[in-house]
C-alpha atoms as a PDB file:
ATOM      1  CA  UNK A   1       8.619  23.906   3.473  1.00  0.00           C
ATOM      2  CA  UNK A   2       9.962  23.948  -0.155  1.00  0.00           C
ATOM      3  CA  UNK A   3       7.594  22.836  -2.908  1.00  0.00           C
ATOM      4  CA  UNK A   4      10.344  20.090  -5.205  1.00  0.00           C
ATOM      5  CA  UNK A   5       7.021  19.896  -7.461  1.00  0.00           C
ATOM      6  CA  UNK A   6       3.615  20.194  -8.783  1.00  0.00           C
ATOM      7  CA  UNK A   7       0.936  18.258 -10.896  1.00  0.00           C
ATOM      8  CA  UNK A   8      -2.221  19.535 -12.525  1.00  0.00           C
ATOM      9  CA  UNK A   9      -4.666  16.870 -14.537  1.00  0.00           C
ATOM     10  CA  UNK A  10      -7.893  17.549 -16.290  1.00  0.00           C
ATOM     11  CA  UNK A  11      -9.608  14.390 -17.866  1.00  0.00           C
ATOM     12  CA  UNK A  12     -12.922  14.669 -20.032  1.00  0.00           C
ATOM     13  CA  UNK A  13     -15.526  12.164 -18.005  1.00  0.00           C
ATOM     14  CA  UNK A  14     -16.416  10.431 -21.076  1.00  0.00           C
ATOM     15  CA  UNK A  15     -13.547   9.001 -21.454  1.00  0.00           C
ATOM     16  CA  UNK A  16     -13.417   7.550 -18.245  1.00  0.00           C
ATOM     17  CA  UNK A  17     -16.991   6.538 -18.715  1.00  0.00           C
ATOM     18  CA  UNK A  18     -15.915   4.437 -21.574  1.00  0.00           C
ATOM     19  CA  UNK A  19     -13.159   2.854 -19.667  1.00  0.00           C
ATOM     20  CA  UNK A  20     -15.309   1.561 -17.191  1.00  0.00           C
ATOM     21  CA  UNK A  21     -16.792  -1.017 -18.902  1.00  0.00           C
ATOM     22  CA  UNK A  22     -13.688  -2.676 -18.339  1.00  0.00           C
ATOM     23  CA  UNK A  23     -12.972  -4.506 -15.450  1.00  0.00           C
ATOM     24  CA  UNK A  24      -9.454  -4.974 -16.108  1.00  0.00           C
ATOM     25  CA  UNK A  25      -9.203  -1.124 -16.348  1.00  0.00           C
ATOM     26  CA  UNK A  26     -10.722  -0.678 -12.698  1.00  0.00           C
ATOM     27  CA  UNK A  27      -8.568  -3.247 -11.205  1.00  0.00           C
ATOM     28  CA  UNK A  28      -4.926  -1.452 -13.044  1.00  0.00           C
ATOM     29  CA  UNK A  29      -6.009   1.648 -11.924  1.00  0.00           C
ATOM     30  CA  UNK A  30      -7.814   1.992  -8.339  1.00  0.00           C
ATOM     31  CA  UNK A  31      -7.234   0.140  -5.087  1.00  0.00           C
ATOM     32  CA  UNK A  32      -9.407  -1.988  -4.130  1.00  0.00           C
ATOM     33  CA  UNK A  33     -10.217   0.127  -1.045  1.00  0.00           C
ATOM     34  CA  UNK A  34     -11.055   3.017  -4.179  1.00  0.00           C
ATOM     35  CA  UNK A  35     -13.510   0.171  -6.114  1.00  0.00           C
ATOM     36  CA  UNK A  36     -15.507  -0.171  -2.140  1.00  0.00           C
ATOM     37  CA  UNK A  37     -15.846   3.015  -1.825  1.00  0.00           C
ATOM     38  CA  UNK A  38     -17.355   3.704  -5.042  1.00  0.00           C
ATOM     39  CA  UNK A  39     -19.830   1.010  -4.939  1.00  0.00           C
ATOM     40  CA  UNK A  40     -21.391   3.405  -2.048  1.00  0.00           C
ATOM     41  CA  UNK A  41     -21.103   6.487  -4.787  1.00  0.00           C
ATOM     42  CA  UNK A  42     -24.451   7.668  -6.310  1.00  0.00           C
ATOM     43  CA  UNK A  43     -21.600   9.622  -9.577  1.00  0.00           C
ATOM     44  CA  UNK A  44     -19.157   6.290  -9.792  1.00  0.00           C
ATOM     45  CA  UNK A  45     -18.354   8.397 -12.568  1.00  0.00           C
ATOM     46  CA  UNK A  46     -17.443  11.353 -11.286  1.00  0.00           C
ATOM     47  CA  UNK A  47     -15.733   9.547  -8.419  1.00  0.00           C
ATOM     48  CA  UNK A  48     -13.607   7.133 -10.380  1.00  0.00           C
ATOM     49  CA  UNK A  49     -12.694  10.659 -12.874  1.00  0.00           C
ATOM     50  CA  UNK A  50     -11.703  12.789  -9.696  1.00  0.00           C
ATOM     51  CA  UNK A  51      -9.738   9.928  -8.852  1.00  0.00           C
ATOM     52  CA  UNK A  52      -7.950   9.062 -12.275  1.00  0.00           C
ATOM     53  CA  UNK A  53      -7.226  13.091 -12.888  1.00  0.00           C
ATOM     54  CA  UNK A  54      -5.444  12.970  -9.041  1.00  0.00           C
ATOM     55  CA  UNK A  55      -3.548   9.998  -9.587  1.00  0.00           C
ATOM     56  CA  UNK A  56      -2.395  11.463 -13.062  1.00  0.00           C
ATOM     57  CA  UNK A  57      -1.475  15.145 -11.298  1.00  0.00           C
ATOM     58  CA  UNK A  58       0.673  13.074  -8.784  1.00  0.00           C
ATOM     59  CA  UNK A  59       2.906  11.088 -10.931  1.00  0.00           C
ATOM     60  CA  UNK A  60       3.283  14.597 -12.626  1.00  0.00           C
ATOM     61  CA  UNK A  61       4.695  15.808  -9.524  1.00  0.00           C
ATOM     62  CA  UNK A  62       7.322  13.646  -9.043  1.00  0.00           C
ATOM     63  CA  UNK A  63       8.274  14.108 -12.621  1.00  0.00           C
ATOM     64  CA  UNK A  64       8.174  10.607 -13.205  1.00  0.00           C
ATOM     65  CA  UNK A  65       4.800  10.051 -15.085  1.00  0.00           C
ATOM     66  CA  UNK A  66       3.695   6.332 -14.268  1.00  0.00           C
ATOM     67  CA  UNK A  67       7.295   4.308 -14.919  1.00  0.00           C
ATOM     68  CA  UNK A  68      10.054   3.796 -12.379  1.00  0.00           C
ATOM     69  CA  UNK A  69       7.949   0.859 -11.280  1.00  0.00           C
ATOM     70  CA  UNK A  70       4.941   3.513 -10.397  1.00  0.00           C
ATOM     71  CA  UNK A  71       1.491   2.158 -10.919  1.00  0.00           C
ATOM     72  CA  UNK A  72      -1.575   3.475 -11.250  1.00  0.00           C
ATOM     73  CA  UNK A  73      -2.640   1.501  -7.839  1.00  0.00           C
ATOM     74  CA  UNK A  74       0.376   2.147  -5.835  1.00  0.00           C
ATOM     75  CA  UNK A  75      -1.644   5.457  -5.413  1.00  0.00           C
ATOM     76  CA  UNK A  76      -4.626   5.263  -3.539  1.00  0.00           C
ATOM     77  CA  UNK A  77      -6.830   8.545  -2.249  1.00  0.00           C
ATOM     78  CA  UNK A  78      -9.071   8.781   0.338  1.00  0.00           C
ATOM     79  CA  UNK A  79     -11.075  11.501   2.364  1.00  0.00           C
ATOM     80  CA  UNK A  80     -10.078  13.068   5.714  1.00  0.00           C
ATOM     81  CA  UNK A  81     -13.349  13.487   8.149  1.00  0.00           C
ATOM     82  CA  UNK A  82     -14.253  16.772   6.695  1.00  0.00           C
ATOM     83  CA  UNK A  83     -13.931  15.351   3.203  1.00  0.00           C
ATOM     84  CA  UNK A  84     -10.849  16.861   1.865  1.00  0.00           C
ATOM     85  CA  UNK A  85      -8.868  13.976  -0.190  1.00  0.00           C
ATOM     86  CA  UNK A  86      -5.611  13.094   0.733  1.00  0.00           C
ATOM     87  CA  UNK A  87      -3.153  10.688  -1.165  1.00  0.00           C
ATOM     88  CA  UNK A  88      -2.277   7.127   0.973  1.00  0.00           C
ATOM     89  CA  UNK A  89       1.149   7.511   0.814  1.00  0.00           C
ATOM     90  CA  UNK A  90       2.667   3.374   0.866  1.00  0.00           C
ATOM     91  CA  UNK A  91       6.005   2.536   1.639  1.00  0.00           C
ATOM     92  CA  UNK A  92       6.498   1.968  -2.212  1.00  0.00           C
ATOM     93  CA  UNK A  93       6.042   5.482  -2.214  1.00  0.00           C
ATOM     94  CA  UNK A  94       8.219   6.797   0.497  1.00  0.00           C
ATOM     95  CA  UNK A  95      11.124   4.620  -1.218  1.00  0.00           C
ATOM     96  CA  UNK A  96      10.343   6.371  -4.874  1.00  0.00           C
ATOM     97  CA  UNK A  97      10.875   9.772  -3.097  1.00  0.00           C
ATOM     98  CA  UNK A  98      13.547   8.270  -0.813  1.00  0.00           C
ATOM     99  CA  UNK A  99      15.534   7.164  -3.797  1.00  0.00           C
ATOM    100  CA  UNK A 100      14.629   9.807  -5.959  1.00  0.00           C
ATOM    101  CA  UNK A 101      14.546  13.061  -4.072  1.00  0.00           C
ATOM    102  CA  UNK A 102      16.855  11.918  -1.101  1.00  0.00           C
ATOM    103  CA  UNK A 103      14.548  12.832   1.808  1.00  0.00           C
ATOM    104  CA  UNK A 104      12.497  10.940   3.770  1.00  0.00           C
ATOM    105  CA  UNK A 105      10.040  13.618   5.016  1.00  0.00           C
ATOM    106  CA  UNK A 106       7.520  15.103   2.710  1.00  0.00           C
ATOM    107  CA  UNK A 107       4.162  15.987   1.592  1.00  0.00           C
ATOM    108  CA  UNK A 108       1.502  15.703  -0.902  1.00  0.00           C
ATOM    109  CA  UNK A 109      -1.094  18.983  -0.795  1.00  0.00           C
ATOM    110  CA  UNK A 110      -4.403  17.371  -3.577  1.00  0.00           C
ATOM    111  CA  UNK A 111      -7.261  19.797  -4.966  1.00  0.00           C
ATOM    112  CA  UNK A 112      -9.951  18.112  -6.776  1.00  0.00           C
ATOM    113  CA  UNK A 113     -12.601  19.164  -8.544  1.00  0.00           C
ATOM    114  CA  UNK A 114     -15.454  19.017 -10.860  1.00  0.00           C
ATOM    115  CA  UNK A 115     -17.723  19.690 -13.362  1.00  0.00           C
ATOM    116  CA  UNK A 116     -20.648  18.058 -16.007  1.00  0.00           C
ATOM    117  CA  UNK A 117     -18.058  17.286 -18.648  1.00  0.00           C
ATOM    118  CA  UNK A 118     -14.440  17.350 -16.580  1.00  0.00           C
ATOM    119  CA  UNK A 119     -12.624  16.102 -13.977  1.00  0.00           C
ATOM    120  CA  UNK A 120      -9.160  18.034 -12.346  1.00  0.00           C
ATOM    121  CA  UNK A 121      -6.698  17.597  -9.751  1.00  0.00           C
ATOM    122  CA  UNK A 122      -3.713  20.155  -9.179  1.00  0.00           C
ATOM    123  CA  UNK A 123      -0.900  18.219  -6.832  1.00  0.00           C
ATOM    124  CA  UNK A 124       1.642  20.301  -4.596  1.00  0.00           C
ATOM    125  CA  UNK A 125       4.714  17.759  -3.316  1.00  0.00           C
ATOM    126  CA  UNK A 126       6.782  19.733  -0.759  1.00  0.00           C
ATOM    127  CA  UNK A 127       9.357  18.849   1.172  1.00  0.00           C
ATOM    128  CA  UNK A 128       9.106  19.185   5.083  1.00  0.00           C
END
């Protein structure tokens, strides 16, 4: 495996808090599959932070930042049985990297974590 890049993302909660007042900024940034989970979350705030700060370490990853047609909800994470979050890579995706990196087999490695105030995801993307 050879790590092509990594992503780290710390975003103040309050901020996010703020944002989601906004329906319009729910629906730019999380999947739908992201807004049903949450409505099950007891911390929607936490949730939708952890969330943001991941999305934010990913595009940082690639080196692209969110342009080269990458959206905030092309990206959508979800938990493995034991909890551990894992990205959904999309076939959007896999072309980006495709196109980009010029390999077709690949991984995404996501830490996320918490506290009162802050929200941060580090990102490893390796190459198989």
């Amino acid at each position: 495996m050879q790590i092509l890049g990594i992503g780290v993302d710390i975003v103040e909660k309050n901020r996010i808090k703020k944002s989601l007042t906004n329906k319009l900024f729910i629906k730019r940034i999380f999947t739908d599959s992201e807004i049903l989970l949450a409505k099950n979350k007891k911390d929607k705030i936490s949730f939708y932070s952890n969330r943001f700060a991941a999305k934010e370490a990913f595009s940082k990853s690639i080196g692209t930042g969110f342009r080269e047609n990458l959206n905030f909800s092309d990206l959508s994470i979800k938990n493995d049985k034991l909890g551990k979050p894992i990205f959904v890579i999309t076939d959007k995706i896999k072309r980006l990297i495709k196109k980009k990196f010029k390999i077709t087999k690949f991984d995404f490695l996501l830490s996320i974590s918490d506290e009162k105030k802050y929200s941060i995801a580090y990102v490893i993307f390796q190459k198989k």
